[in-house]
Protein backbone atom coordinates (compact mmCIF):
# COMPACT_ATOMS: atom_id res chain seq x y z
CA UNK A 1 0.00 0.00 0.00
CA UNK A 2 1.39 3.42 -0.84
CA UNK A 3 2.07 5.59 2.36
CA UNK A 4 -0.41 7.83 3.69
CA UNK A 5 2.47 10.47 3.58
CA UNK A 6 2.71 9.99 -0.33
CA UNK A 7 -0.85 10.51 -0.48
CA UNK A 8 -1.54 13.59 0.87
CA UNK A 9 -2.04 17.11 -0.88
CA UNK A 10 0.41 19.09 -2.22
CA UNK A 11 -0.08 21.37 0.81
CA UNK A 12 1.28 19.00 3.20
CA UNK A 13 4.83 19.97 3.07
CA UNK A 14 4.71 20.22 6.79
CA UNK A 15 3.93 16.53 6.89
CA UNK A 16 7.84 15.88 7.49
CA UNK A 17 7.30 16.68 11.10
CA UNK A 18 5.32 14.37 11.58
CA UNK A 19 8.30 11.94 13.16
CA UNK A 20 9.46 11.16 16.13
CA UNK A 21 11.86 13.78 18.32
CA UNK A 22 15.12 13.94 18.09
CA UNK A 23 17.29 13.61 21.20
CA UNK A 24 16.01 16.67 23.00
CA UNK A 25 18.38 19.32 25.10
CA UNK A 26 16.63 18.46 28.30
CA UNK A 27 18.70 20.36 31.32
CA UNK A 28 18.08 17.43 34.52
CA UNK A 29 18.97 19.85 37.09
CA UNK A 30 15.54 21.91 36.29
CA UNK A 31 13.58 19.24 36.72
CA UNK A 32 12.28 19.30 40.76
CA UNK A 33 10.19 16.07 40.36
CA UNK A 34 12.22 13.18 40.21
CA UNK A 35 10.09 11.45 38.33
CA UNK A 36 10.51 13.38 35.63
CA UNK A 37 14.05 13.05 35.72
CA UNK A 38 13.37 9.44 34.18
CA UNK A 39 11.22 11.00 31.61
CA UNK A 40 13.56 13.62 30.83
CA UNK A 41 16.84 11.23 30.54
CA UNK A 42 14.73 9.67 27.74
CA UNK A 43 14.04 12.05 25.83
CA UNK A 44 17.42 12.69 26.11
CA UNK A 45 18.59 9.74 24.80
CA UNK A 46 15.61 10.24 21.43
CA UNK A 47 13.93 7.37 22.87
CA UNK A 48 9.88 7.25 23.07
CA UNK A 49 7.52 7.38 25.99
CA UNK A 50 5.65 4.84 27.55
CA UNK A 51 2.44 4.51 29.16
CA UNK A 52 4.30 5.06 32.95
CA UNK A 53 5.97 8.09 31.27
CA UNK A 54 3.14 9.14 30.24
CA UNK A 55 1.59 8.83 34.02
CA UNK A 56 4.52 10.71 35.05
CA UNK A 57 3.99 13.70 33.35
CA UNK A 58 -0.09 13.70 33.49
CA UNK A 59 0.59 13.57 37.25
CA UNK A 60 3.24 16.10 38.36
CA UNK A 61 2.74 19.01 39.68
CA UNK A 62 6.68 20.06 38.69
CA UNK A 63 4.99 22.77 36.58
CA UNK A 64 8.06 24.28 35.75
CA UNK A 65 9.88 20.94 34.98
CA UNK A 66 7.03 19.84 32.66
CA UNK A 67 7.16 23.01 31.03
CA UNK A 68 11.42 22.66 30.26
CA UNK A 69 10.42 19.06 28.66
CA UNK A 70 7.40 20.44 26.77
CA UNK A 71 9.14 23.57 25.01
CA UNK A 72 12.51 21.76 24.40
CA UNK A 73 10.13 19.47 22.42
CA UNK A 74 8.08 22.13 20.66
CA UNK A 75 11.34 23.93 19.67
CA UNK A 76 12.72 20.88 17.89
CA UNK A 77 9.53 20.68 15.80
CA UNK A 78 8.73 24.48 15.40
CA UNK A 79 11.23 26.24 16.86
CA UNK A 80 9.69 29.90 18.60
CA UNK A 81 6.83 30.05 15.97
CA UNK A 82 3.47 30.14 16.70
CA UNK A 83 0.53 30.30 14.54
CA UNK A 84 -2.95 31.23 13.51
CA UNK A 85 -5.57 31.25 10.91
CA UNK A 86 -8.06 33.58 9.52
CA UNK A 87 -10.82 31.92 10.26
CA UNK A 88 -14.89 31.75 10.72
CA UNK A 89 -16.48 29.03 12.46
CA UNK A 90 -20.11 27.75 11.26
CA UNK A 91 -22.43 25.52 13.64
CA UNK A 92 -24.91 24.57 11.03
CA UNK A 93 -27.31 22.96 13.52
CA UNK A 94 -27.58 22.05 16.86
CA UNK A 95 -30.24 19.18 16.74
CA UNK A 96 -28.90 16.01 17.83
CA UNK A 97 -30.11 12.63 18.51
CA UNK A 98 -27.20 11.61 20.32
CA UNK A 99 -27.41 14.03 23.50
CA UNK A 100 -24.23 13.61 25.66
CA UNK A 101 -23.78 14.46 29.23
CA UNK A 102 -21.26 16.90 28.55
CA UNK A 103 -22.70 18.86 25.95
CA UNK A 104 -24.27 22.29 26.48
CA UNK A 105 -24.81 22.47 22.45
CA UNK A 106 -27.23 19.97 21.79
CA UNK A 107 -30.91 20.51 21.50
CA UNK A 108 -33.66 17.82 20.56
CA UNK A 109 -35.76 18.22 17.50
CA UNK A 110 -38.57 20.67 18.15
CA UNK A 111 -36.81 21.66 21.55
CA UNK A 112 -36.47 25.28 21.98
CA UNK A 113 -33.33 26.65 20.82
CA UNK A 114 -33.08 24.11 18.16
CA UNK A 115 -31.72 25.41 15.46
CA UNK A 116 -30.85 24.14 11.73
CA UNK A 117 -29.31 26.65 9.03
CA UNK A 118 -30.21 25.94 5.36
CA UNK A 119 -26.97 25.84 3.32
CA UNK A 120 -28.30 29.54 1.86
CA UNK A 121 -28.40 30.64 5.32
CA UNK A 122 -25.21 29.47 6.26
CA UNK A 123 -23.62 30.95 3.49
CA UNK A 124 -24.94 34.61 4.08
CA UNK A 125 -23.21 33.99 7.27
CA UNK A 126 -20.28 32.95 5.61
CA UNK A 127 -20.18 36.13 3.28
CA UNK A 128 -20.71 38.36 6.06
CA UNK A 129 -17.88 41.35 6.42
CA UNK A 130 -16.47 40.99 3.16
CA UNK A 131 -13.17 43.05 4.15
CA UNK A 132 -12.10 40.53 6.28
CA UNK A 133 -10.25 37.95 4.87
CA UNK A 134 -10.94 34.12 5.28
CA UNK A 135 -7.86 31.59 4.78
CA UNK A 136 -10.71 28.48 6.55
CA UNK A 137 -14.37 27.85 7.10
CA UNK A 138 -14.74 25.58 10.67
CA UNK A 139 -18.19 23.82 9.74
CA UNK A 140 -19.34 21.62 12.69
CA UNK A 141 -23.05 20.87 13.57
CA UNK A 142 -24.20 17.50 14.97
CA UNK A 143 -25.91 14.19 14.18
CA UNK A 144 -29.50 15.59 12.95
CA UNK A 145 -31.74 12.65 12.49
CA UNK A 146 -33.98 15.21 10.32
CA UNK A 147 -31.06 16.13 7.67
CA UNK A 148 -30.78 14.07 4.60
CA UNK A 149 -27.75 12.76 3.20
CA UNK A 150 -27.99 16.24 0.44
CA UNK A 151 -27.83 18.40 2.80
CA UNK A 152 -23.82 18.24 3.37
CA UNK A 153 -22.71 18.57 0.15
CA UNK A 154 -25.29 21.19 -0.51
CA UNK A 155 -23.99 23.28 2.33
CA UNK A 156 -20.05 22.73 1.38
CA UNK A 157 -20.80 24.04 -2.18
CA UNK A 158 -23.07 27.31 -0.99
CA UNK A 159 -19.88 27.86 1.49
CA UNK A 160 -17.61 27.41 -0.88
CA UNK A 161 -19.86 29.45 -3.31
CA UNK A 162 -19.54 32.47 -0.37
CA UNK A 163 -16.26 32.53 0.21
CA UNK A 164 -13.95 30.70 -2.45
CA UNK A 165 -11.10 31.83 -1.16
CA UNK A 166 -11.46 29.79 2.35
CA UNK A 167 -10.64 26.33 3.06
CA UNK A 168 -13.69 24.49 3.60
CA UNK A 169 -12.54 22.11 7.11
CA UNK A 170 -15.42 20.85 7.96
CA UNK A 171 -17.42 17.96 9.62
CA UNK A 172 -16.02 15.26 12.64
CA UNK A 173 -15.20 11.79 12.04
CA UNK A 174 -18.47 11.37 14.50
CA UNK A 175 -21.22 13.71 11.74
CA UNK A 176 -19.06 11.61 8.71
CA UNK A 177 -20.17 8.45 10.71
CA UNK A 178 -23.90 9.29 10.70
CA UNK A 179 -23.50 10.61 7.49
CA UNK A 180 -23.05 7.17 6.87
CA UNK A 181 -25.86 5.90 8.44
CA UNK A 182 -28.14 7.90 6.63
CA UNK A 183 -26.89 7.57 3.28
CA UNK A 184 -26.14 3.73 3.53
CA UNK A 185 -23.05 4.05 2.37
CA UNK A 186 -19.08 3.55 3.35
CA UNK A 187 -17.40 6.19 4.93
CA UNK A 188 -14.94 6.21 1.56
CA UNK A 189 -17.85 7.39 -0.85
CA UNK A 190 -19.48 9.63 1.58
CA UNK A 191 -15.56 11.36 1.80
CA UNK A 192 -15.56 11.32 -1.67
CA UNK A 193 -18.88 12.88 -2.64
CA UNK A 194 -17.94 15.43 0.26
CA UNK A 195 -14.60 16.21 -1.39
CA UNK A 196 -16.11 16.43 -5.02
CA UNK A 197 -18.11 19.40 -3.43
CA UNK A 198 -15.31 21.03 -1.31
CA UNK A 199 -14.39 19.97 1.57
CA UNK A 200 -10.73 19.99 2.24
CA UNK A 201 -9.90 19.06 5.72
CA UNK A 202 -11.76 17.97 8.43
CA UNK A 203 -11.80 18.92 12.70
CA UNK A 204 -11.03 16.56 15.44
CA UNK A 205 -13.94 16.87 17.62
CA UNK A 206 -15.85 14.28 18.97
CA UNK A 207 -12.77 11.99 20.11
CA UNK A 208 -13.48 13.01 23.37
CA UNK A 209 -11.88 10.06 25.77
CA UNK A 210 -12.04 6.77 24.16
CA UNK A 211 -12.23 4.71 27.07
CA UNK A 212 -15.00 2.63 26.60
CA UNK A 213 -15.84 3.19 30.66
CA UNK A 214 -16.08 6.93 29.77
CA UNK A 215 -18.15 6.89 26.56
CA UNK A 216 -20.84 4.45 28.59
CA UNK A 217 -21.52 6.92 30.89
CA UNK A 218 -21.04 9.92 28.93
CA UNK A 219 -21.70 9.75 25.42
CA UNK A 220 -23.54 5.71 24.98
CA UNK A 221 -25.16 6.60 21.28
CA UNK A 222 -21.48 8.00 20.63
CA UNK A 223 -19.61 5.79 18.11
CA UNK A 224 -16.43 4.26 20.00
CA UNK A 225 -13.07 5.32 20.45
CA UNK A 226 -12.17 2.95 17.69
CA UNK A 227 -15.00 3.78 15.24
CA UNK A 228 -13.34 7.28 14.92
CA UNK A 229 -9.73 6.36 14.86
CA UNK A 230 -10.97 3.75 11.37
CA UNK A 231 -13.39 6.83 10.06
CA UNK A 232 -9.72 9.75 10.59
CA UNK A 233 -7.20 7.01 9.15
CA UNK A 234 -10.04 6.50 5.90
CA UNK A 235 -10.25 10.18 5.73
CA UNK A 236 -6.01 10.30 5.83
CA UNK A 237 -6.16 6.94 3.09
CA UNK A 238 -8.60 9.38 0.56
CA UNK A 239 -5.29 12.37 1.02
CA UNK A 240 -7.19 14.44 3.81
CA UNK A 241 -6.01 16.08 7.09
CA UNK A 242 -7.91 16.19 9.92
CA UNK A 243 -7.65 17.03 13.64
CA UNK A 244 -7.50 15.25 16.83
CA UNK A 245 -8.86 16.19 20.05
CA UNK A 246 -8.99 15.57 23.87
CA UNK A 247 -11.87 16.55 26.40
CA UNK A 248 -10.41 16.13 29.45
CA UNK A 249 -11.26 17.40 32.89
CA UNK A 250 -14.42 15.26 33.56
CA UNK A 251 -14.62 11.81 34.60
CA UNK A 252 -12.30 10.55 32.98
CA UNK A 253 -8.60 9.20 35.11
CA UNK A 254 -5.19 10.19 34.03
CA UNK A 255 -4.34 6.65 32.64
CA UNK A 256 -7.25 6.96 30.76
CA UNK A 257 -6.06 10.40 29.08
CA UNK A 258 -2.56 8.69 28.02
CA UNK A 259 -4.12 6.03 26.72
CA UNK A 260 -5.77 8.24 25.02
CA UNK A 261 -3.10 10.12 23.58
CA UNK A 262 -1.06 6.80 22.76
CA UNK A 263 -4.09 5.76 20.56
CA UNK A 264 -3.89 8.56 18.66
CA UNK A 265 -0.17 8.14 18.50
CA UNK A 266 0.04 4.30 17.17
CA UNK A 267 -3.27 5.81 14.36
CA UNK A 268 -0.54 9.06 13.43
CA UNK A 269 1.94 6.05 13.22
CA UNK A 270 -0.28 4.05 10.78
CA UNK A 271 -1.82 6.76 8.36
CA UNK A 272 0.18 10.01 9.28
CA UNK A 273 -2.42 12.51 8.53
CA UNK A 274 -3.14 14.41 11.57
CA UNK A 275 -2.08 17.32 11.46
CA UNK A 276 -3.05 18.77 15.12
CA UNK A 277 -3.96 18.01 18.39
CA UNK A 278 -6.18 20.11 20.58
CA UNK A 279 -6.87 19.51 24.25
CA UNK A 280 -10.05 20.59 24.86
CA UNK A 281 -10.69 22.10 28.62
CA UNK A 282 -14.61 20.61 29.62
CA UNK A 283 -16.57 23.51 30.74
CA UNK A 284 -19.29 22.28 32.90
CA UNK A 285 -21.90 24.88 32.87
CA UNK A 286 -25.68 23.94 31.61
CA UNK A 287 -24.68 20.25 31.17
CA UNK A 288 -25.73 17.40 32.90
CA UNK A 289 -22.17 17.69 34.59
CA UNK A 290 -22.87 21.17 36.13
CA UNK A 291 -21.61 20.10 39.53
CA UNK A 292 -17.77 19.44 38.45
CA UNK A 293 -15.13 21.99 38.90
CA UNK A 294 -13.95 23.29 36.04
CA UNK A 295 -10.38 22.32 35.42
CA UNK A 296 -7.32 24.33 36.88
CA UNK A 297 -4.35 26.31 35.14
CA UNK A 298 -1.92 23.72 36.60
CA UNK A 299 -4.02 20.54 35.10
CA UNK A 300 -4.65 22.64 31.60
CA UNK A 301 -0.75 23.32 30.70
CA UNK A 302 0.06 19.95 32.34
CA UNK A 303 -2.33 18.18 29.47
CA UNK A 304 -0.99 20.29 26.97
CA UNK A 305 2.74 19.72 27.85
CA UNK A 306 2.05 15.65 28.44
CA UNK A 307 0.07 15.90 24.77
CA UNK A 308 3.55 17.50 23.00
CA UNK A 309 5.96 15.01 24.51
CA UNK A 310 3.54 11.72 24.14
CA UNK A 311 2.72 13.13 20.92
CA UNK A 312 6.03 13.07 19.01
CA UNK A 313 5.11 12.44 15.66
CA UNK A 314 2.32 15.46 15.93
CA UNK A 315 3.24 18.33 13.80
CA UNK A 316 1.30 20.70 16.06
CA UNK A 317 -0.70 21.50 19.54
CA UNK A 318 -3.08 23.82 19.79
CA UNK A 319 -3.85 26.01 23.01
CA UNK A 320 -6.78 26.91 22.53
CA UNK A 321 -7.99 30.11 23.63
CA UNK A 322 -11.61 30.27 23.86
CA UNK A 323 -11.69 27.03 26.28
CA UNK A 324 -8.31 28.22 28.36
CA UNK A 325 -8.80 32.25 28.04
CA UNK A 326 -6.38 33.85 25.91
CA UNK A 327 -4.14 34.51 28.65
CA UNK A 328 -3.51 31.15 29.77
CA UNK A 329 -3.41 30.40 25.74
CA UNK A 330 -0.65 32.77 25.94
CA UNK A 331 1.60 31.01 28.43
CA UNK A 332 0.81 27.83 26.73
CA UNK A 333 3.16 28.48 23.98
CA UNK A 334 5.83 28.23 26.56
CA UNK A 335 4.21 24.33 27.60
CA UNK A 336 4.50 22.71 24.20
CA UNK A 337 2.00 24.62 21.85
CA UNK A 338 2.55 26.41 18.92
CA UNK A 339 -0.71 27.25 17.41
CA UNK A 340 -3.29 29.74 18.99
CA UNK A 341 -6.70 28.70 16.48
CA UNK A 342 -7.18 31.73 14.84
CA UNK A 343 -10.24 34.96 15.01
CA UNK A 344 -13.38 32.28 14.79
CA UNK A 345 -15.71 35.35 14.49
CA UNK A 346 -18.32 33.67 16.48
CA UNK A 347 -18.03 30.69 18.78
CA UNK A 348 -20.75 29.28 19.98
CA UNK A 349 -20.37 25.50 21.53
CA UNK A 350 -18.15 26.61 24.22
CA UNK A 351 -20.38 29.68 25.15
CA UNK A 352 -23.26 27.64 25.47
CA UNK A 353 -21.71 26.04 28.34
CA UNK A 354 -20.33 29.06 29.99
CA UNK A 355 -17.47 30.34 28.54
CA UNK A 356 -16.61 34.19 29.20
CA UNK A 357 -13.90 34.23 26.67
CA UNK A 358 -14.01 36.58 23.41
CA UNK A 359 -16.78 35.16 20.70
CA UNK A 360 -14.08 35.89 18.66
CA UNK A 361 -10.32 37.85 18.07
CA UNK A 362 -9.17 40.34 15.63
CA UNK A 363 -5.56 39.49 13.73
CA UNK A 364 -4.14 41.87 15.57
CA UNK A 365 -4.93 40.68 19.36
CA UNK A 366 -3.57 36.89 17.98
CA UNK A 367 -0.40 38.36 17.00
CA UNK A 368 -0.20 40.94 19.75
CA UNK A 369 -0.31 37.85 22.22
CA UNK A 370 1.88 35.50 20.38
CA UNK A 371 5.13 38.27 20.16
CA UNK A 372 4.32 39.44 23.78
CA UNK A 373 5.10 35.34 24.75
CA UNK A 374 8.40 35.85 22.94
CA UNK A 375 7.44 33.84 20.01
CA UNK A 376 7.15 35.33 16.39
CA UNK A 377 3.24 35.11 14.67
CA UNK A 378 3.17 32.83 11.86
CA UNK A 379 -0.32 33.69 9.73
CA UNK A 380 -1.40 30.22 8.03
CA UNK A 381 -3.68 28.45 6.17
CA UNK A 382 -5.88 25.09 7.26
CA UNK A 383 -2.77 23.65 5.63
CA UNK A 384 -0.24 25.11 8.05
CA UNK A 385 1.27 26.80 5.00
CA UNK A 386 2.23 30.48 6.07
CA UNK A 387 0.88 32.71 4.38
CA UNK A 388 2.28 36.41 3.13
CA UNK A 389 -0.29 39.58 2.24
């Protein structure tokens, strides 16, 4: 079989950093937990960490320590840059028919609040503020028993239609699933009628934790942890990138976060087209897990720097800043991320359960807070290419 690598786009020139680390610079005598110190000989030594490592990190509270192993791992794949994206995210609907515990978002058919967009509404949307410049569309809804199969492709080509000039990244390995479902086809032709009518990449939501403990009590109608690591390695096999993602700070243990993390590892390992991971922050507010804590400062840059050394052959981590706040997105980049998302415009799955953050950023605050952390703004596309005015 020819390698995923080979099969990919010709925008995936960044898809070289997808490897292992090199032997890191890793200074022992900064490291106050001597745990780490195990970790940190290691990476040292180029070699790759194990489930205990993993435990190591995911449990320390050596903040600084974590954070020397995490940036001398994100400057061997990205040096001091840090990036973002022009971008506009588009929540098409919010009816969903598989209603999980920790999802502010969802609304049943009929319920109020439900909302669907038609593909010409969601354009007219999409072509609002023509001045500002769009390098990626973020379409993500959720599993709408009401929609047929036409609907998707509809909406990618009246998005596309709007703004031609944006990367259309849209729909989770979960919605391609159901997709599925409805159509009664494989996931490979529904991919490839969605590509014929735009789409280009595709998000890493609805990963969540894949421990099948977790998804029983949270998400049951969910498909499994291993249903959407086969649905992102097809989408890599047909030449597209997607996402991965992490909602942590629920239920869920820390050996069941590194396991988490190592699954997506050995699936990077197998079909190399992942091109980011995201740690998502659970915010608790109007779900049916409103009386957890959200999580702390120390647990958020202690997931992010576990996810950049577990997840070597990752090109990027993403801090991102409507879940953490912008400042804490901020002192991420010195914890093992390099990418801040980008302007969104208007989030709305976050704010429905509580967020205070921004709905959205201008260009200028992004860059603003990536040179004030002493790293140098990188504009991109969905593609991680930089690009120039």
């Amino acid at each position: 079989m020819q390698s995923s690598a080979a099969k990919l786009s010709h925008h995936d020139s960044h898809f070289d950093l997808a490897q292992p680390l090199p032997p890191l610079e890793i200074d022992l005598g900064l490291l106050d937990d001597r745990a780490l110190i195990t970790v940190g000989r290691k990476l040292a030594q180029g070699q790759r960490l194990d489930l205990e490592d993993g435990l190591r990190l995911m449990t320390s509270r050596d903040l600084s320590g974590l954070g020397h192993l995490a940036h001398q791992a994100r400057l061997a794949k990205n040096g001091l840059r840090a990036y973002y994206v022009r971008n506009r995210h588009i929540n098409y609907s919010n009816v969903c028919a598989n209603g999980c515990a920790f999802c502010a978002f969802w609304r049943e058919p009929g319920q109020k609040g439900a909302q669907t967009m038609t593909p010409a509404q969601a354009a007219a949307l999409a072509a609002q503020n023509p001045d500002m410049p769009l390098e990626e569309l973020h379409v993500v809804g959720a599993c709408n028993p009401g929609l047929d199969f036409s609907y998707y492709p509809d909406l990618l080509r009246a998005l596309g239609q709007a703004r031609p000039q944006a990367a259309l990244k849209a729909f989770t390995a979960v919605e391609i699933d159901h997709m599925a479902q409805v159509a009664g086809l494989d996931v490979c032709q529904v991919l490839d009628i969605l590509r014929q009518a735009g789409l280009k990449a595709m998000p890493g939501g609805g990963a969540e934790v894949f421990a099948p403990r977790v998804r029983r009590a949270l998400c049951p109608s969910k498909p499994s942890g291993a249903r959407w690591l086969e649905v992102s390695g097809l989408a890599h096999q047909m030449g597209l990138q997607t996402n991965a993602t992490m909602l942590y700070g629920h239920i869920e243990t820390a050996q069941e976060r590194v396991e988490h993390l190592l699954a997506l590892r050995e699936q990077q390992d197998k079909t190399g087209g992942f091109s980011a991971f995201i740690p998502l922050a659970f915010h608790p507010a109007n779900t049916k897990l409103a009386h957890l804590a959200p999580t702390t400062a120390l647990d958020d840059l202690r997931v992010i720097a576990t996810s950049r050394l577990m997840l070597d052959n990752f090109p990027h981590i993403k801090a991102y800043w409507v879940m953490l706040s912008p400042k804490l997105a901020q002192v991420a980049l010195g914890y093992g991320a390099d990418d801040l998302d980008g302007t969104i415009v208007e989030e709305r799955i976050t704010h429905e359960a509580g967020a205070n953050t921004a709905v959205g950023l201008t260009e200028a605050e992004l860059r603003q807070m990536i040179e004030a952390a002493g790293c140098a703004p990188v504009r991109r596309d969905a593609f991680y290419n930089a690009v120039e005015d």
